[in-house]
Structure formats: structure tokens, C-alpha cells
N, C-alpha and C. Protein backbone atom coordinates (compact mmCIF):
# COMPACT_ATOMS: atom_id res chain seq x y z
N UNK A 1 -5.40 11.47 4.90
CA UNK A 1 -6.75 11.79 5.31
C UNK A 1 -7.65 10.59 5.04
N UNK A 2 -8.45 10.48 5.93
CA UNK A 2 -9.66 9.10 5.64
C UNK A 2 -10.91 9.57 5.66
N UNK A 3 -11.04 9.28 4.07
CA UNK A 3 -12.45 9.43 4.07
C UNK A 3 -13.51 8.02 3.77
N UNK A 4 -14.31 8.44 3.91
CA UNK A 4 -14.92 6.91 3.98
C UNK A 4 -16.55 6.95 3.28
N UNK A 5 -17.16 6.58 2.13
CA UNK A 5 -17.79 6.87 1.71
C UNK A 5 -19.41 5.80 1.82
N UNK A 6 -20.28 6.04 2.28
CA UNK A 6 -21.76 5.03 2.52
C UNK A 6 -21.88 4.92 0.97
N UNK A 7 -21.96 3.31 1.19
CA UNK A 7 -22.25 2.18 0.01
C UNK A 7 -23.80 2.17 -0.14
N UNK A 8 -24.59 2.03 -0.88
CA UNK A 8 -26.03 1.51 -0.89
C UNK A 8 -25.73 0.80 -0.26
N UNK A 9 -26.80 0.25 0.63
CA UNK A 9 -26.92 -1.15 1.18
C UNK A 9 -28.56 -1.39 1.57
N UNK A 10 -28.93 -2.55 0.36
CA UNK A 10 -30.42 -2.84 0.56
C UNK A 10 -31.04 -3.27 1.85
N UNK A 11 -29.75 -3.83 2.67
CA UNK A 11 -30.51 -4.75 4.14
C UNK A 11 -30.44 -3.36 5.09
N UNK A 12 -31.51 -3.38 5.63
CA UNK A 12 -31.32 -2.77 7.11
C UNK A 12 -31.86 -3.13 8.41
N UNK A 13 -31.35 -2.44 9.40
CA UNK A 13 -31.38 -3.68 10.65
C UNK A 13 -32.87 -3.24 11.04
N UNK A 14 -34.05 -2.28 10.77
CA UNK A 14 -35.10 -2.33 11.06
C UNK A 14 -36.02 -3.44 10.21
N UNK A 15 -35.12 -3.79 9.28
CA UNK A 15 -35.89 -4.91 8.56
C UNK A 15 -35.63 -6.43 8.55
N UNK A 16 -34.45 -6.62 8.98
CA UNK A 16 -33.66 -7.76 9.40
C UNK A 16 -33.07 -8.06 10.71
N UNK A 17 -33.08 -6.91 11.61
CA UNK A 17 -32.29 -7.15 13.22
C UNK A 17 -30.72 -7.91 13.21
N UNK A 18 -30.02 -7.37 11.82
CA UNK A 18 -29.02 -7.77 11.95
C UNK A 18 -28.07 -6.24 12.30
N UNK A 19 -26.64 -6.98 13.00
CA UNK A 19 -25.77 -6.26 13.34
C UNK A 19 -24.46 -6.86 12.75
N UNK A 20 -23.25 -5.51 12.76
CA UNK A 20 -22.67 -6.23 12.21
C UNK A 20 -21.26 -6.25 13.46
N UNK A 21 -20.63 -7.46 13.79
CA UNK A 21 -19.07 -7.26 14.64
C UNK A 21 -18.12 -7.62 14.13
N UNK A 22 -17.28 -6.96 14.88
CA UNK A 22 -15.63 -6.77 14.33
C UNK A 22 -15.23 -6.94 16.06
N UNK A 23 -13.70 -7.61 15.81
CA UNK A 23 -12.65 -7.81 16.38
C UNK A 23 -11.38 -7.14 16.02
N UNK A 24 -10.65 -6.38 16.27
CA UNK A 24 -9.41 -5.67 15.65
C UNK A 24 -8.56 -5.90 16.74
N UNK A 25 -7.07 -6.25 15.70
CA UNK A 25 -5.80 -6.19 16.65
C UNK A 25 -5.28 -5.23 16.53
N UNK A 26 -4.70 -4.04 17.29
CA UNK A 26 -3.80 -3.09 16.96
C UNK A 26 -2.69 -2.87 18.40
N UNK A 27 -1.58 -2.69 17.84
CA UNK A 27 -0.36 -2.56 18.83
C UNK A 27 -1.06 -1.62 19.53
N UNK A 28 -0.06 -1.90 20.84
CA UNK A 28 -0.68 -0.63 22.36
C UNK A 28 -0.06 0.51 21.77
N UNK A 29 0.45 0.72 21.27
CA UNK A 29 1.75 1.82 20.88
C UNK A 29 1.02 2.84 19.30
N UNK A 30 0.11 2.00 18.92
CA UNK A 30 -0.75 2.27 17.54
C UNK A 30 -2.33 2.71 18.48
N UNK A 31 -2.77 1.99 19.32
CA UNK A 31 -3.57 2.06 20.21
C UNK A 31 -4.58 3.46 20.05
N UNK A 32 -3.57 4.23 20.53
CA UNK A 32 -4.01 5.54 20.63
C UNK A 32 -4.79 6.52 19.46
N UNK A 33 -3.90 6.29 18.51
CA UNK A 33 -4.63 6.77 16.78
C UNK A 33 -5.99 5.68 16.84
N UNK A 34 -5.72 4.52 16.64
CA UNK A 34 -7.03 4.04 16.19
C UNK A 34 -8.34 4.23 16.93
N UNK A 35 -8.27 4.33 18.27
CA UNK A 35 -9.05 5.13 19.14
C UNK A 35 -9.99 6.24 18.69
N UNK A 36 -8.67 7.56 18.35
CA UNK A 36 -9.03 8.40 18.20
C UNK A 36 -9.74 8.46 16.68
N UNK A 37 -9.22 7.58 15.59
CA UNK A 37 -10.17 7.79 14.45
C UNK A 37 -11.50 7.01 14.26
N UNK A 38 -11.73 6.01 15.39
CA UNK A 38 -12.77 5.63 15.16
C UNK A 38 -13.97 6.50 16.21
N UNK A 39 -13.17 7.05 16.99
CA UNK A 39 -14.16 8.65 17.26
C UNK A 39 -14.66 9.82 16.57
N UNK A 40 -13.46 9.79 15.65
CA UNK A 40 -13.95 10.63 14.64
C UNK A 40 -14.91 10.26 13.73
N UNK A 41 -14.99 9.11 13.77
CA UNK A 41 -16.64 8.61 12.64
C UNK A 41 -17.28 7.77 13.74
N UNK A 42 -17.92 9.11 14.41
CA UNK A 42 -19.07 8.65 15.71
C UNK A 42 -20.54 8.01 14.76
N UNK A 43 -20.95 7.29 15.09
CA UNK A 43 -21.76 7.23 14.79
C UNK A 43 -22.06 5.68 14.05
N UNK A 44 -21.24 5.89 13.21
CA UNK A 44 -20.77 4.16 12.61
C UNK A 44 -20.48 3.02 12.98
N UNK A 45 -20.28 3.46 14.59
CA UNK A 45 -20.28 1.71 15.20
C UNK A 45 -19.89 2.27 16.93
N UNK A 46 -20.01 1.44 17.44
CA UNK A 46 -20.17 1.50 18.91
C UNK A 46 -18.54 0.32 19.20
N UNK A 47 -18.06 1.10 20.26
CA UNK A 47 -16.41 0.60 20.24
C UNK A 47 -16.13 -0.02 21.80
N UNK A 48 -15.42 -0.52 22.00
CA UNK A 48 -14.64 -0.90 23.35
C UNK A 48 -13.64 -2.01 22.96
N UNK A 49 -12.74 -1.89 24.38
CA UNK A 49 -11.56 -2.57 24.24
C UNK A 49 -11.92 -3.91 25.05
N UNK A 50 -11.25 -4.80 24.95
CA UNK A 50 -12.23 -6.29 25.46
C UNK A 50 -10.68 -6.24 26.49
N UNK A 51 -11.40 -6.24 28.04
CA UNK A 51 -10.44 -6.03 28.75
C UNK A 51 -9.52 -7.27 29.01
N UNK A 52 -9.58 -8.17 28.93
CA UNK A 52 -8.34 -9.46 28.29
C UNK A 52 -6.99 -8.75 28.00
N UNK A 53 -7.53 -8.15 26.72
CA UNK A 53 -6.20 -7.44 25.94
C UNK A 53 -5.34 -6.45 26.93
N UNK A 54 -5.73 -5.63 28.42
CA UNK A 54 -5.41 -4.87 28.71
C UNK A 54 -4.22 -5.64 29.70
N UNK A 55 -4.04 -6.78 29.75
CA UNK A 55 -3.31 -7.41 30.55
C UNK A 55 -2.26 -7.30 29.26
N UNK A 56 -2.21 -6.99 28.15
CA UNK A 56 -1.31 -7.38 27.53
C UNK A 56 -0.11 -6.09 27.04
N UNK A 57 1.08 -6.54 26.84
CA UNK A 57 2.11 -5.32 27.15
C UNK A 57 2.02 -4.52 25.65
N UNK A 58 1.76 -5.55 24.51
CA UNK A 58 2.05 -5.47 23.20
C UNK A 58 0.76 -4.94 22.39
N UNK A 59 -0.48 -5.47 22.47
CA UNK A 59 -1.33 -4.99 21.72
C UNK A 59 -2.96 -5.07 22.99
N UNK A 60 -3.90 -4.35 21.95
CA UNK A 60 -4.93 -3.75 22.30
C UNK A 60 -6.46 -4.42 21.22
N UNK A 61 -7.12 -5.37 22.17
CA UNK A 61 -7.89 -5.57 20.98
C UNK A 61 -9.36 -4.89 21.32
N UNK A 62 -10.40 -4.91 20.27
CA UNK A 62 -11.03 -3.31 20.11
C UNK A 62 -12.60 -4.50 19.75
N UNK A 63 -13.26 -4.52 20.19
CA UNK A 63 -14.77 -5.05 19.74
C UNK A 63 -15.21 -3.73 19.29
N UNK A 64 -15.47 -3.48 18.08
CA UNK A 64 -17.05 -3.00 17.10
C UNK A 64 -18.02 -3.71 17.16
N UNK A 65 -19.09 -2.73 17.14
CA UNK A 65 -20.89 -3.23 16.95
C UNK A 65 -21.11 -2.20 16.38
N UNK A 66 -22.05 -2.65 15.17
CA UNK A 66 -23.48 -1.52 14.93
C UNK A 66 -24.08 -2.18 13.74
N UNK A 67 -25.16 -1.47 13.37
CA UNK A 67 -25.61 -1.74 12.43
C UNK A 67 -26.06 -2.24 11.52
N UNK A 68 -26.36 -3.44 10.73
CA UNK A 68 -25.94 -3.53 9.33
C UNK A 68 -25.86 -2.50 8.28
N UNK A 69 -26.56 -1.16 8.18
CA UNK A 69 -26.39 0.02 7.55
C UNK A 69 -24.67 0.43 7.09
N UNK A 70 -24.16 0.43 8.40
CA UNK A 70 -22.83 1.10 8.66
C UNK A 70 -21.70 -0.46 8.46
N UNK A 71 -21.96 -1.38 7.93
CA UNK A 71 -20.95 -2.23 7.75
C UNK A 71 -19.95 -1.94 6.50
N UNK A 72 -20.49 -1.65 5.35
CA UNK A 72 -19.60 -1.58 4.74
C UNK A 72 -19.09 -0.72 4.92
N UNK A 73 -19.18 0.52 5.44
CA UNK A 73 -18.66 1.85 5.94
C UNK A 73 -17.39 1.31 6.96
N UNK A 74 -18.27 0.71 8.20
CA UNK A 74 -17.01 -0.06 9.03
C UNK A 74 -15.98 -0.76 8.33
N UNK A 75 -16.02 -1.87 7.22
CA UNK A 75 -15.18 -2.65 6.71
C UNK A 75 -13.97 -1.33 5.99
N UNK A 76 -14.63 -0.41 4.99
CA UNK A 76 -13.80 0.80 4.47
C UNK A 76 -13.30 1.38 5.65
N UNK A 77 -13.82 1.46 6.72
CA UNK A 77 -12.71 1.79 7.77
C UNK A 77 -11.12 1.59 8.37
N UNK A 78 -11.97 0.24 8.56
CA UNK A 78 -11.04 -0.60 9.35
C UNK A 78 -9.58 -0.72 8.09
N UNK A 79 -9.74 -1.00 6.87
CA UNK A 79 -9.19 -0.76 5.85
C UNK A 79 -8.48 0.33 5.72
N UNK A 80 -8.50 1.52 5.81
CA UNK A 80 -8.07 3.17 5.63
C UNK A 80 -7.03 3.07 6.87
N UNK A 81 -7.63 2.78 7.87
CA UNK A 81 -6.87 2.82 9.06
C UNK A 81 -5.51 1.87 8.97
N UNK A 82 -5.74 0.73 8.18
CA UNK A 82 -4.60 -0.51 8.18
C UNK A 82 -3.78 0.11 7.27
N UNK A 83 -4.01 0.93 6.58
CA UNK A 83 -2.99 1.98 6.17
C UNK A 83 -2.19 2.67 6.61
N UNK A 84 -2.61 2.94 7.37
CA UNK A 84 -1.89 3.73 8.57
C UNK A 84 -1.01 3.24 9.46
N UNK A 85 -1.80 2.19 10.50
CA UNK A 85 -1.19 1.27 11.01
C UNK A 85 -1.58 0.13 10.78
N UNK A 86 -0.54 -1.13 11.80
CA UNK A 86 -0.68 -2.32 11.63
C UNK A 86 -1.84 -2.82 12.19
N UNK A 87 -3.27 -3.37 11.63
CA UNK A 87 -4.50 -3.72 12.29
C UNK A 87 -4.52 -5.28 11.89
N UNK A 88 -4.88 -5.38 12.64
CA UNK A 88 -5.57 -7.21 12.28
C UNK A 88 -7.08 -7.31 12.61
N UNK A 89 -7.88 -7.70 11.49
CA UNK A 89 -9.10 -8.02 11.86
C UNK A 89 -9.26 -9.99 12.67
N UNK A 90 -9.95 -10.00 13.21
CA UNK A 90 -9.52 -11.10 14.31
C UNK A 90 -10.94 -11.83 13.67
N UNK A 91 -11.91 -10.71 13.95
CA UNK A 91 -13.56 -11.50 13.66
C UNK A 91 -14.47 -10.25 12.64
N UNK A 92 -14.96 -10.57 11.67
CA UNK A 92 -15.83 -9.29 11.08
C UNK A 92 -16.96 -10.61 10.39
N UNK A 93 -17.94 -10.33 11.26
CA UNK A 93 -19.73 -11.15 10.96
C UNK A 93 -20.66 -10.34 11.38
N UNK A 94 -21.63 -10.97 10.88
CA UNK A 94 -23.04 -10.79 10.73
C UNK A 94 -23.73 -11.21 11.76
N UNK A 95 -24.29 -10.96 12.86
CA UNK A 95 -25.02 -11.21 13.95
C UNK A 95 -26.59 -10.74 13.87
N UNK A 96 -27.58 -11.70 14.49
CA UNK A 96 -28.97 -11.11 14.93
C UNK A 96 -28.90 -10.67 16.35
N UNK A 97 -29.40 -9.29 16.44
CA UNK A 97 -29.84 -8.77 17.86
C UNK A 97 -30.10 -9.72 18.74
N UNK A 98 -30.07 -9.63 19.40
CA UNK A 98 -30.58 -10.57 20.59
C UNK A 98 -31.05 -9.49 21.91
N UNK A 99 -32.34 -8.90 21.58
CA UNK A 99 -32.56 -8.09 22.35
C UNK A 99 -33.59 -8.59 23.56
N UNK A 100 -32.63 -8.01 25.00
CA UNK A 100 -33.51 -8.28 25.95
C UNK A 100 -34.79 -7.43 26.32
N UNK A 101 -35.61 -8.71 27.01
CA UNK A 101 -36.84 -7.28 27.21
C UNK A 101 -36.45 -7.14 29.30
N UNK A 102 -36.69 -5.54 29.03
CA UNK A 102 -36.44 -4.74 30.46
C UNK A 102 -37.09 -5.58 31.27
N UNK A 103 -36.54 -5.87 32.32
CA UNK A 103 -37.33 -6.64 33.43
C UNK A 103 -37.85 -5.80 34.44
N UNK A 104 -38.72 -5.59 34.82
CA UNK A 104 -39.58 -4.75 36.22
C UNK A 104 -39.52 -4.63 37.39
N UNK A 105 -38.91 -4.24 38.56
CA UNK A 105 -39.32 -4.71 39.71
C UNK A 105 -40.18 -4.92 40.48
């Protein structure tokens, strides 16, 4: 069972506009679980597969975003899960938003 427990964390992204990303390797064949458990902790990060990887026979790689709130939560994730299966973290940093403003017609 994975549980995953929120760390204090003094920074938050309404005060800093930071986010945090991840890169994960996981076999196509493992694919499917890690999917499904990072659905199960909705909320903690925003997911997709970086379609590159989908050309590939063997593994599946997975971009995370969210937060800085939910990072250490994400990092205890990604962790619990490599328990499970074989994960490779590829990239896990600290990014500023880079938010666009809506353009008008």
C-alpha cells in the first residue's frame, strides 16, 4: 500500500511562482500501474506521457508538473512506486511559471 504523507513546506507557488518537474522512466509493461497510481493521488501533480517515448517498444516516459506545495509529496511518490517497479527519474527541478497572458481576438 502507498501512502504518502505532506511535508511542511515553507515555499509556495503563490509566493514564489515556482513549479516543480519530473521526468520518469518506467517499462511499457510497468506502464500501466504507474499510470494508474499516479491517478490515484489526483491532485499532486499534473501527468502525461512525452510522445517520443511512444515510438518506443520497451519503456514509457511520463512528464510531472505541479506545484511547489506537492513536491516533496511527488518526490515520496515517485519513491513508493520504485518499490514496486523499476522507475528511473530522468529530470526532478525546480522551475518558474512562465505564464502566458490570453491573447484576444
Amino acid at each position: 500500500m502507498i501512502t504518502v504523507s505532506s511535508e511542511s513546506n515553507e515555499s509556495t507557488y503563490s509566493a514564489s511562482q515556482e513549479l516543480f518537474h519530473m521526468i520518469i522512466r518506467v517499462s511499457k509493461r510497468d506502464s500501466v500501474l504507474a499510470y494508474f497510481l499516479l491517478e490515484g493521488h489526483e491532485g499532486v501533480a499534473l501527468f502525461s506521457t512525452i510522445s517520443e517515448s511512444l515510438n518506443s517498444p520497451w519503456f514509457r516516459e511520463i512528464d510531472i508538473r505541479g506545484t511547489i506545495e506537492f513536491y516533496a509529496m511527488a518526490k515520496a511518490l515517485m519513491a513508493d512506486i520504485g518499490k514496486i517497479i523499476s522507475l528511473e527519474v530522468l529530470t526532478s527541478e525546480i522551475v518558474m511559471d512562465q505564464k502566458q497572458k490570453a491573447s484576444r481576438p
